[in-house]
PDB file of N, CA and C in Angstrom:
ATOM      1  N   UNK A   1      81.940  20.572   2.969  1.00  0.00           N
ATOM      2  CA  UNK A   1      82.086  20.530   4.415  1.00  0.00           C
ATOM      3  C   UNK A   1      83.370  21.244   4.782  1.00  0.00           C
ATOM      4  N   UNK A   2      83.321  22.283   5.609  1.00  0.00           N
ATOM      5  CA  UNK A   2      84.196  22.853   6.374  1.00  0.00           C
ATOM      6  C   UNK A   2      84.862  22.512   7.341  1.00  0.00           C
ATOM      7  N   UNK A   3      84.450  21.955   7.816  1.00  0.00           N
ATOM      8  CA  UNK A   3      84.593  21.086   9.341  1.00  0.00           C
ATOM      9  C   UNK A   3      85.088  19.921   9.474  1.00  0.00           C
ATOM     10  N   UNK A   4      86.329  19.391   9.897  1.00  0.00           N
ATOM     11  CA  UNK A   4      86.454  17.918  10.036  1.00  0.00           C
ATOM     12  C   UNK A   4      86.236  17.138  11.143  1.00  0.00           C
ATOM     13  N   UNK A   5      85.965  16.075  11.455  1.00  0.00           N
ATOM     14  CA  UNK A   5      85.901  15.268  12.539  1.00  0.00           C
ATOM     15  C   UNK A   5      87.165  14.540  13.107  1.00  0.00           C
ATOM     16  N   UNK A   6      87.736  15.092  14.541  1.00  0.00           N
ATOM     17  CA  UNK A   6      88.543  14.502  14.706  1.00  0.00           C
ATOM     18  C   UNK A   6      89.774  14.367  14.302  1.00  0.00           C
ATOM     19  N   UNK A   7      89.984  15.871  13.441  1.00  0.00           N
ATOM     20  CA  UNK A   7      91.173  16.263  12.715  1.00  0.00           C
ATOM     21  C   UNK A   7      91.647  15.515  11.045  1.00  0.00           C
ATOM     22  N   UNK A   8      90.602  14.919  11.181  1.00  0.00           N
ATOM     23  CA  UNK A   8      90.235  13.882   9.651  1.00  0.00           C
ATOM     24  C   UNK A   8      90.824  15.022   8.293  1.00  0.00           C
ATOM     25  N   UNK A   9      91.847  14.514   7.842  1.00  0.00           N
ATOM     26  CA  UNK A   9      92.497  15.726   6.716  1.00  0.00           C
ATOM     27  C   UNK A   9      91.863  14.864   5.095  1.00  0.00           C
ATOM     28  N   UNK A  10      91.184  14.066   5.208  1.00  0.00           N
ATOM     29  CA  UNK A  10      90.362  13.379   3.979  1.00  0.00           C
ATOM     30  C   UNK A  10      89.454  14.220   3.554  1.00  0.00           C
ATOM     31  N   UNK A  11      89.368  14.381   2.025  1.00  0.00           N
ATOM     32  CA  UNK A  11      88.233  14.960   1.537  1.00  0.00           C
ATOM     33  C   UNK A  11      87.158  14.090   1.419  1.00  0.00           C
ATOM     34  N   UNK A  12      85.673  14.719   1.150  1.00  0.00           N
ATOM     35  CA  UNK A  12      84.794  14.019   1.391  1.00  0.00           C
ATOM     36  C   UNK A  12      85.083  12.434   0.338  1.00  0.00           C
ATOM     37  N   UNK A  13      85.636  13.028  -0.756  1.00  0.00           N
ATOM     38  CA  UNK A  13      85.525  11.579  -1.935  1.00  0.00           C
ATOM     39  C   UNK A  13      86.691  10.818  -1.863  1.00  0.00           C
ATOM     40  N   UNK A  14      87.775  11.303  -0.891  1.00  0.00           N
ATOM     41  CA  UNK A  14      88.487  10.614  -0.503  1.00  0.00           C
ATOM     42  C   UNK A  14      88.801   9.359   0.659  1.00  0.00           C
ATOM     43  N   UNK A  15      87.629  10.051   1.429  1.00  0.00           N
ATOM     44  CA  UNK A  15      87.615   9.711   2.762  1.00  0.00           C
ATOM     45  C   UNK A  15      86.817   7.826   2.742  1.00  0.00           C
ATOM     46  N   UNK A  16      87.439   7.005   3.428  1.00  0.00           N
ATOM     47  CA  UNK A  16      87.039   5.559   3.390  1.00  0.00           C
ATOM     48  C   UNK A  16      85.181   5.466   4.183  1.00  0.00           C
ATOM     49  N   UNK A  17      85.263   6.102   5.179  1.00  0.00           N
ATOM     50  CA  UNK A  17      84.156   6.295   6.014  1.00  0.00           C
ATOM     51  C   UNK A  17      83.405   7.696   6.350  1.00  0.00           C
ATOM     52  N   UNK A  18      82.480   7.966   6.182  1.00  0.00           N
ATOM     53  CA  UNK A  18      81.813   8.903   6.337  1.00  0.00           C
ATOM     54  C   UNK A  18      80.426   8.535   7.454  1.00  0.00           C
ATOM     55  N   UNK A  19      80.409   9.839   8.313  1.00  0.00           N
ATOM     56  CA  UNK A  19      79.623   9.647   9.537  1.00  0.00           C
ATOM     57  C   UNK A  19      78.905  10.787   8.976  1.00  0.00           C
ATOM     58  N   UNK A  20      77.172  10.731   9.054  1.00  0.00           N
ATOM     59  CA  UNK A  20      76.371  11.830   8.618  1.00  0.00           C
ATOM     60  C   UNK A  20      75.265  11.729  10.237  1.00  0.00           C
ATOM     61  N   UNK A  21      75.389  12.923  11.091  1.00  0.00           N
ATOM     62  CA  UNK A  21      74.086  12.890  11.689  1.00  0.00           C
ATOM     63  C   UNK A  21      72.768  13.562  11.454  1.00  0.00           C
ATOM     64  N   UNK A  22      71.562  13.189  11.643  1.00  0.00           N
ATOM     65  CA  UNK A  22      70.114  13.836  11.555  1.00  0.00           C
ATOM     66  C   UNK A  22      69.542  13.478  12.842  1.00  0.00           C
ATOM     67  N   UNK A  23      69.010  14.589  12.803  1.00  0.00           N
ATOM     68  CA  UNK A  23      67.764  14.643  13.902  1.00  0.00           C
ATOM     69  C   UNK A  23      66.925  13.912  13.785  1.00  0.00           C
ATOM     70  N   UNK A  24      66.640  12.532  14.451  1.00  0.00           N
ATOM     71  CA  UNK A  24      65.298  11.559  14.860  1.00  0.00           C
ATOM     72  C   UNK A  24      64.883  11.048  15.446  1.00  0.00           C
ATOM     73  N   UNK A  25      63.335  11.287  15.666  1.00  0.00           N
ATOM     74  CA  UNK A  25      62.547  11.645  17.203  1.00  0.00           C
ATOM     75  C   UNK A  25      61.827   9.715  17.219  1.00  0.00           C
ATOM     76  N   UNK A  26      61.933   9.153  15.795  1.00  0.00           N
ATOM     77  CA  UNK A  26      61.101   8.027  15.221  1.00  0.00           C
ATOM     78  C   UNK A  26      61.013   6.947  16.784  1.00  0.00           C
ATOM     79  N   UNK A  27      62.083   6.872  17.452  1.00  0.00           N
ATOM     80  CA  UNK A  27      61.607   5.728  18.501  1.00  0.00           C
ATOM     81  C   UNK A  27      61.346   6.170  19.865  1.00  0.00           C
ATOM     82  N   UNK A  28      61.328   7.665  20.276  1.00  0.00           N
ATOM     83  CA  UNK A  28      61.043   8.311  21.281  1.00  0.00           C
ATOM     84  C   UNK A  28      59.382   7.716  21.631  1.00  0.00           C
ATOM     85  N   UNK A  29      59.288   7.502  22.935  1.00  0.00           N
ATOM     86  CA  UNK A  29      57.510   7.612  22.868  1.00  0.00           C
ATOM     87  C   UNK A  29      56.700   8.348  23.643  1.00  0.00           C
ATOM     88  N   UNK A  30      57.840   8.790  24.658  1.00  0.00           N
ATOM     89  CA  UNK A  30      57.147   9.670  25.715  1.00  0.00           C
ATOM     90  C   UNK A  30      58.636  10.956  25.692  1.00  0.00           C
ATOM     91  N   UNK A  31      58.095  12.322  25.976  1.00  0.00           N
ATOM     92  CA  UNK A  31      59.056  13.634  26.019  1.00  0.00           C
ATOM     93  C   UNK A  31      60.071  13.460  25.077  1.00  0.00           C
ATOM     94  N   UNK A  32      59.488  13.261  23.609  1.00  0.00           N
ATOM     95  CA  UNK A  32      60.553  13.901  22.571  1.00  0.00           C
ATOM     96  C   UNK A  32      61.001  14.625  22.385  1.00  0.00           C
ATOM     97  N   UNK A  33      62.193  15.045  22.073  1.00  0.00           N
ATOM     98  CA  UNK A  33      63.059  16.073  21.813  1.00  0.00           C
ATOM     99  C   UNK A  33      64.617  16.064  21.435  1.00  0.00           C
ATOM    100  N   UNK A  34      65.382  14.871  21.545  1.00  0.00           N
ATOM    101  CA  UNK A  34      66.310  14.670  20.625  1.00  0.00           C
ATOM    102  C   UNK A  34      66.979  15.286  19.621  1.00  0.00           C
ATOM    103  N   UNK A  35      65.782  15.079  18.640  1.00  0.00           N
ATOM    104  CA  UNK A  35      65.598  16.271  17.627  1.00  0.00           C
ATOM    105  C   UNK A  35      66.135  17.720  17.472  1.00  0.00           C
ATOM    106  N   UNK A  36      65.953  18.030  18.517  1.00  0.00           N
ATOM    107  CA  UNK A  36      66.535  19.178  18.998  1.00  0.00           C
ATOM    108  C   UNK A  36      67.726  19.322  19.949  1.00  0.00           C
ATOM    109  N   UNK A  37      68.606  18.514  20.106  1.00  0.00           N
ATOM    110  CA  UNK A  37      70.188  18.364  20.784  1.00  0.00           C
ATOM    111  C   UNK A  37      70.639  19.390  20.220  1.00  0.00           C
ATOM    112  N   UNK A  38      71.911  19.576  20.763  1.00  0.00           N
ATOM    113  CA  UNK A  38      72.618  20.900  20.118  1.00  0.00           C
ATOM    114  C   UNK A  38      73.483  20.542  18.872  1.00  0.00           C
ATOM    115  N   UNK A  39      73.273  20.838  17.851  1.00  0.00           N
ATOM    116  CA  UNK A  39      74.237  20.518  16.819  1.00  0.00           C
ATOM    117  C   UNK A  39      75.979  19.664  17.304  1.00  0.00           C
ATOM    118  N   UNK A  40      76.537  20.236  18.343  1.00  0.00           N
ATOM    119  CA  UNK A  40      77.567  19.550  18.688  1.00  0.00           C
ATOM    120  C   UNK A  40      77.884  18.145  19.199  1.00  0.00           C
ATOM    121  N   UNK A  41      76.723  17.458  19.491  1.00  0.00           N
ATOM    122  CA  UNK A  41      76.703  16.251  19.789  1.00  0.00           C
ATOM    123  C   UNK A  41      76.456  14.956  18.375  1.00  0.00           C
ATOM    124  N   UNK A  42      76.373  15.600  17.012  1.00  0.00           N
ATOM    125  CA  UNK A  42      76.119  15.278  16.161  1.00  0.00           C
ATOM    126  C   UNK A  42      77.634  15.238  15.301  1.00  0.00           C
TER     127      UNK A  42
END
C-alpha cells in the first residue's frame, strides 16, 4: 500500500488497526449501485 489513511506513518504489519473497504451491493433492494461509489469514499 502506497497510500496512508489519515497520515497513518504505520506499516501494514505494524499498524494496530487496519480498515479494508469493498464494494457491497448485498443489502441494497431497490437502485443498487454503491458498488460503484468513487474509490475515494472508501
Amino acid at each position: 500500500v502506497t497510500e496512508f489513511f489519515a497520515d497513518a506513518e504505520a506499516s501494514f504489519n505494524d499498524a494496530k488497526f487496519v480498515f479494508y473497504g469493498y464494494p457491497f451491493d448485498g443489502t441494497a433492494c431497490f437502485r443498487k449501485g454503491a458498488s460503484k461509489a468513487p474509490d475515494e469514499i472508501r
